[in-house]
Protein backbone atom coordinates (compact mmCIF):
# COMPACT_ATOMS: atom_id res chain seq x y z
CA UNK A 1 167.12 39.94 64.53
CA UNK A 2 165.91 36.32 65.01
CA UNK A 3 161.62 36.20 64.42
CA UNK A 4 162.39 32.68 65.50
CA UNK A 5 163.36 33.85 68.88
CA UNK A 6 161.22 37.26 68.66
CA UNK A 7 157.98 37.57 66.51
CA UNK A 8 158.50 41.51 66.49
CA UNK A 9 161.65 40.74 64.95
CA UNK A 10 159.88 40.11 61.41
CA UNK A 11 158.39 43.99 61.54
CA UNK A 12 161.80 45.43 62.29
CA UNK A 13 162.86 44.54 58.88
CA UNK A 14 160.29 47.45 56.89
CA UNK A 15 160.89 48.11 52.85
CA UNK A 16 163.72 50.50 53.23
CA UNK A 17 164.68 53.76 54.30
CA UNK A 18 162.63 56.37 53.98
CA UNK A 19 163.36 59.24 51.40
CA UNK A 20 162.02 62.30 51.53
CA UNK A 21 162.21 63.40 48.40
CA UNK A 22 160.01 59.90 47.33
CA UNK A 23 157.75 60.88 49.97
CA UNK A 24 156.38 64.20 48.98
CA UNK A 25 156.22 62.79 45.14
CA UNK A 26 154.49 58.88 46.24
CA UNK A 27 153.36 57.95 43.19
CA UNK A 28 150.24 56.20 44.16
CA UNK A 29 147.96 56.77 47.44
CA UNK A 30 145.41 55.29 49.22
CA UNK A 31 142.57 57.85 49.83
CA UNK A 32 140.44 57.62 52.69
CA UNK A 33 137.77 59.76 53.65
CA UNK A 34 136.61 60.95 57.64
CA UNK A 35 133.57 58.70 57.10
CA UNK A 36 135.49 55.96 56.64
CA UNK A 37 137.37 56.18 59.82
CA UNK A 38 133.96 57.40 61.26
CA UNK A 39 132.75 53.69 60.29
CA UNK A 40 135.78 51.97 60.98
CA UNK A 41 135.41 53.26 64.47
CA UNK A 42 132.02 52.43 64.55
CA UNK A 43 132.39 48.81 63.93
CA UNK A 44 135.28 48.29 66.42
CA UNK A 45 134.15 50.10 69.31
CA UNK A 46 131.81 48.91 71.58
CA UNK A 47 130.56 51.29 73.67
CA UNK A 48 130.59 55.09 71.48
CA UNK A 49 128.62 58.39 72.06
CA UNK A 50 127.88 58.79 68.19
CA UNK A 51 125.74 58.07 66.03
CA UNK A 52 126.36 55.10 63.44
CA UNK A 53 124.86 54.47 60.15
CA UNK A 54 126.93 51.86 58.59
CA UNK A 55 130.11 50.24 59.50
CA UNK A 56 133.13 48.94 57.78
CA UNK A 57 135.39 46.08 58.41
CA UNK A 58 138.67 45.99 58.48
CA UNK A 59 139.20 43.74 55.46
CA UNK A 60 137.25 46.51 53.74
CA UNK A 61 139.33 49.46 54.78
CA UNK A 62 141.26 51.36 51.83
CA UNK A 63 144.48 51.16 53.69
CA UNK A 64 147.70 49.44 52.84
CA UNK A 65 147.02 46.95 55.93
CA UNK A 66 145.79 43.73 56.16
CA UNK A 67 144.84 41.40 58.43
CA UNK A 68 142.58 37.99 59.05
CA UNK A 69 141.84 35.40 61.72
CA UNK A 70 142.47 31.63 60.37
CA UNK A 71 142.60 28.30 62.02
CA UNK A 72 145.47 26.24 62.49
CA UNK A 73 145.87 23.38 59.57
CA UNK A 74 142.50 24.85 58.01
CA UNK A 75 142.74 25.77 54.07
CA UNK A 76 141.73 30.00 53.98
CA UNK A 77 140.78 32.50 51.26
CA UNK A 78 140.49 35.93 51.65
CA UNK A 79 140.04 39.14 49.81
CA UNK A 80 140.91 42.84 50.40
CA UNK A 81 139.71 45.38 47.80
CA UNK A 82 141.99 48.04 47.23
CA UNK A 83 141.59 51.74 45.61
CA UNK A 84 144.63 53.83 44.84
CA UNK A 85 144.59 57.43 43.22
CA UNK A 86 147.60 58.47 40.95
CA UNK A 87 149.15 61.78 41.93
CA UNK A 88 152.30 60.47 39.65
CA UNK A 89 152.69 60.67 36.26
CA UNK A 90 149.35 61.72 34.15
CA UNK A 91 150.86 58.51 32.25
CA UNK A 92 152.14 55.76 33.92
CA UNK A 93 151.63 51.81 34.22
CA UNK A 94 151.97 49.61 37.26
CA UNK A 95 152.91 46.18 37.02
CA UNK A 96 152.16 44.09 40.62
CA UNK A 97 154.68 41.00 41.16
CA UNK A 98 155.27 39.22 44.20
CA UNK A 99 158.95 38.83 45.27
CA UNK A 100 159.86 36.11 47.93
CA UNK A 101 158.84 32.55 48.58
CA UNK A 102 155.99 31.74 50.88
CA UNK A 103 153.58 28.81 51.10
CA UNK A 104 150.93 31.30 50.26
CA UNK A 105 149.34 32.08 47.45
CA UNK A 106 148.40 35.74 46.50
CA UNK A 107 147.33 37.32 43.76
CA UNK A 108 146.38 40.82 42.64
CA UNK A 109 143.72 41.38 40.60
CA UNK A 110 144.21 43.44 37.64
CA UNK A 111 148.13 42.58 38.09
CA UNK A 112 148.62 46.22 36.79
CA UNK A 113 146.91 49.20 36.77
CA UNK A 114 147.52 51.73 33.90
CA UNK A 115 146.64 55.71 34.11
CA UNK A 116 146.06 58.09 31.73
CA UNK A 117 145.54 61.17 34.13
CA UNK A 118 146.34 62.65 37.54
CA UNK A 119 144.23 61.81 40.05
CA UNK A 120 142.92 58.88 38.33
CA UNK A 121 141.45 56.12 40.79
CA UNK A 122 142.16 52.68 40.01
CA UNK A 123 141.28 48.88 42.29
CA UNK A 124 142.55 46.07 42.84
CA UNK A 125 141.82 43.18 44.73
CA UNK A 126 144.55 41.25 46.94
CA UNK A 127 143.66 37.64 47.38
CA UNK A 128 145.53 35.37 50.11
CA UNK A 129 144.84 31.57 49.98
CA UNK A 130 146.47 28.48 52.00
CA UNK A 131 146.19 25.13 52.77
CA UNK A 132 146.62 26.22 56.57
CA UNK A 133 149.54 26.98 58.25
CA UNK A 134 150.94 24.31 60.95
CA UNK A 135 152.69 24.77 64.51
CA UNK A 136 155.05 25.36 64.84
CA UNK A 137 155.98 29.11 65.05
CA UNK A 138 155.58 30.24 61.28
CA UNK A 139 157.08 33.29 60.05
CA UNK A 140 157.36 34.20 56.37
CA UNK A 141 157.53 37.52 54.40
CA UNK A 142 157.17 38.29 51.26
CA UNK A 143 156.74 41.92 48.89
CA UNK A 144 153.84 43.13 46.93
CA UNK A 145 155.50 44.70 44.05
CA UNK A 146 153.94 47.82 42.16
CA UNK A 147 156.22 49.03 39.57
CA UNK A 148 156.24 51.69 37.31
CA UNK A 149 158.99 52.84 34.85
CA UNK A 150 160.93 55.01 37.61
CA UNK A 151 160.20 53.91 40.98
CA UNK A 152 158.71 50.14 42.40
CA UNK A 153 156.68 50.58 45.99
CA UNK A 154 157.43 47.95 48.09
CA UNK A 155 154.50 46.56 50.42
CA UNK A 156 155.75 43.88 52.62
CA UNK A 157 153.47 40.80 53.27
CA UNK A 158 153.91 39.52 56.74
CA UNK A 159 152.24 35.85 57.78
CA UNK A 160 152.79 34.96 61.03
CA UNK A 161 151.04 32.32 63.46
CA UNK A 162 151.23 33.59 66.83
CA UNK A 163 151.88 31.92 69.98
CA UNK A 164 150.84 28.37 68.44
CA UNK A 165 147.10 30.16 68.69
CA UNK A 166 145.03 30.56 65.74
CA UNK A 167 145.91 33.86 64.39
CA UNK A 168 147.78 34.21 61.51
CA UNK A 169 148.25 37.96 60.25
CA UNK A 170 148.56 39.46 56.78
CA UNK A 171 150.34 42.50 57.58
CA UNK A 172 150.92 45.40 55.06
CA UNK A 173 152.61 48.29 56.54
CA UNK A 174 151.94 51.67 55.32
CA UNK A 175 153.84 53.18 52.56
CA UNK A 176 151.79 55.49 50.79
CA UNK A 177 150.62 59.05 52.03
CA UNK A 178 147.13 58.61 53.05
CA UNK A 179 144.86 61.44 52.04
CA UNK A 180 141.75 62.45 53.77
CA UNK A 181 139.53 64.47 51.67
């Protein structure tokens, strides 16, 4: 597949194949609980029959996704805090590294994230800066790495300006279980 030729083209790539046995053991998850979808939906619909208190944006969402709005040739900076809970090892250190070449910079703050129990929550913050991305078409992709001492979890890192409009996207599919408490 081309992205040149077809933008969808970059999301048919993915981090893998998936493994079941990996999946029912994922190491680290992203919890999210029925408020926060409650206030999720709250801030992007606009016409609801319910009752909201607060709302959440997306770049505030505890999900491995990310996405933001830039202009074209405009420097950008932009933050998305991050909680994961360990049902790995009681154990275990992370180490984030970013595989790939981009003309992006990211970083991930604390670049690793070390447990000493189960079910142990831990942040992070993922922070995307550029000097502004030009026409035409860009595509570029690039992995967030966590790694532990037996398995890495691969989140790929998507930047794409679409159409020659102003949108570039940030795009982290999922690849942790999500858990809603």
């Amino acid at each position: 597949m081309n992205p040149n030729r077809s933008i969808d083209a970059v999301f048919a790539y993915g981090s893998g194949h998936i493994d079941p046995h990996k999946a029912k053991d994922p190491g680290l998850v992203y919890d999210m609980s029925k408020e926060d979808y409650h206030k999720i939906w709250c801030s992007m619909s606009r016409s609801i029959n319910a009752t909201c208190h607060a709302n959440l944006t997306l770049r505030q969402l505890n999900y491995p996704s990310m996405a933001v709005q830039v202009d074209v040739n405009t420097a950008f900076l932009v933050s998305f805090p991050r909680t994961v809970t360990n049902v790995g090892k009681a154990n275990s250190k992370y180490v984030a590294s970013i595989k790939g070449s981009t003309k992006l910079n990211i970083i991930v703050d604390p670049d690793n994230l070390q447990f000493t129990s189960l079910n142990q929550r831990k942040s992070f913050v993922v922070t995307v800066t550029g000097k502004g991305i030009e026409l035409p078409l860009t595509v570029e992709s690039v992995l967030l790495l966590w790694t532990d001492e037996d398995d890495t979890h691969k989140i790929p890192i998507y930047t794409i300006l679409l159409n020659r409009c102003t949108l570039l996207k940030v795009i982290v599919p999922i690849l942790s279980a999500i858990t809603i408490n």
